[in-house]
Protein backbone atom coordinates (compact mmCIF):
# COMPACT_ATOMS: atom_id res chain seq x y z
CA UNK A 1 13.89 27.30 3.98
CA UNK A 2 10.82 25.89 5.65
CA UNK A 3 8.51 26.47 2.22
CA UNK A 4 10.78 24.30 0.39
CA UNK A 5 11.18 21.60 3.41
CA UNK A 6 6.80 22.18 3.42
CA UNK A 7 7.29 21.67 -0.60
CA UNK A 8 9.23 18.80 -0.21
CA UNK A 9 6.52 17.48 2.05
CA UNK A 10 3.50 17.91 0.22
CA UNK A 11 5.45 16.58 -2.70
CA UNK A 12 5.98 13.29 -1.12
CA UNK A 13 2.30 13.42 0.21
CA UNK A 14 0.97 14.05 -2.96
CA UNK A 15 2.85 11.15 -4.91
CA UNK A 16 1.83 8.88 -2.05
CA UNK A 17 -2.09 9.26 -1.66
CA UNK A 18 -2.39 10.35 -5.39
CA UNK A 19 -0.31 7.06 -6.22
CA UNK A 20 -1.83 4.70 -3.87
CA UNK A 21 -5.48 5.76 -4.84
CA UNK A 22 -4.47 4.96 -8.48
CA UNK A 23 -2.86 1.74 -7.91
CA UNK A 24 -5.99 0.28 -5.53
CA UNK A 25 -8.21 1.53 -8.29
CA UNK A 26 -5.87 -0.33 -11.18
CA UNK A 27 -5.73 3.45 -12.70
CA UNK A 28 -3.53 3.45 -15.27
CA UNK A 29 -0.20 5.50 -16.26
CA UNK A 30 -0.24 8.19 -15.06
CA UNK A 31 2.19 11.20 -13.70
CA UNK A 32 2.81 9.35 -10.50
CA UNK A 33 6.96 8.75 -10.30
CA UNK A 34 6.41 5.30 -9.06
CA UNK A 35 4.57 3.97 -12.51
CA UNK A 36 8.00 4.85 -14.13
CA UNK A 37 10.61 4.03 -12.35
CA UNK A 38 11.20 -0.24 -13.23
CA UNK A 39 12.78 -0.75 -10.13
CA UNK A 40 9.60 -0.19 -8.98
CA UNK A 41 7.25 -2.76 -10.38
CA UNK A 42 5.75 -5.03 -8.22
CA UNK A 43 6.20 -2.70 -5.06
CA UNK A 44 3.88 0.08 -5.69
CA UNK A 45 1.78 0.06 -3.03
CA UNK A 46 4.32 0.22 -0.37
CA UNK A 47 6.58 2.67 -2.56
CA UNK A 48 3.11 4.62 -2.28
CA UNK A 49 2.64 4.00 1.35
CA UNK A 50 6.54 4.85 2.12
CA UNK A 51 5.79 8.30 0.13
CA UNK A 52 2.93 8.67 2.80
CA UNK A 53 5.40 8.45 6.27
CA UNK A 54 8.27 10.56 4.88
CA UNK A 55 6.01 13.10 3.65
CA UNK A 56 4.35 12.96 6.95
CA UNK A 57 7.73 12.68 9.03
CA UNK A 58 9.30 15.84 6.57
CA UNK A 59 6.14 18.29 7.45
CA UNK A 60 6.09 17.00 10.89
CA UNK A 61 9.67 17.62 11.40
CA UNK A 62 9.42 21.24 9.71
CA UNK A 63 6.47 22.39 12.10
CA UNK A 64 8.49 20.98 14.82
CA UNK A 65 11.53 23.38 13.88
CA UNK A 66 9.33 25.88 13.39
CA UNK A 67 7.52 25.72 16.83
CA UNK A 68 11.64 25.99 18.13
CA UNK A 69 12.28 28.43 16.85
CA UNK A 70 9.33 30.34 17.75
CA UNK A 71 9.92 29.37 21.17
CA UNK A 72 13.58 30.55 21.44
CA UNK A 73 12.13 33.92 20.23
């Protein structure tokens, strides 16, 4: 379970930095989920920079179950 929940994380990270280092350098369309999704025009940049802190928050919460778990043992 913790690959996927790492997954999940690096995911998120991934869209986020790869997204917000397109849309500073007006990159164009490309594979990040936030150039397709119409909802999301005119907020890209803090779509991208919301993609940053849950990716962060999911891997930090992950190591933190892991460390628990570790400990219990």
């Amino acid at each position: 379970m913790k690959e996927i929940i790492s997954g999940l994380s690096l995911l998120f990270l991934i869209q986020g930095v790869g997204g917000l280092i397109n849309h500073l350098t007006n990159g164009g369309k490309s594979w990040f989920l936030v150039n397709y999704v119409d909802a999301f025009q005119g907020f890209e940049i803090i779509l991208d920079i919301v993609f940053i802190i849950v990716g962060g928050v999911i891997g930090l919460a992950s190591r933190k179950k892991d460390d628990s778990t570790k400990s219990e043992n």
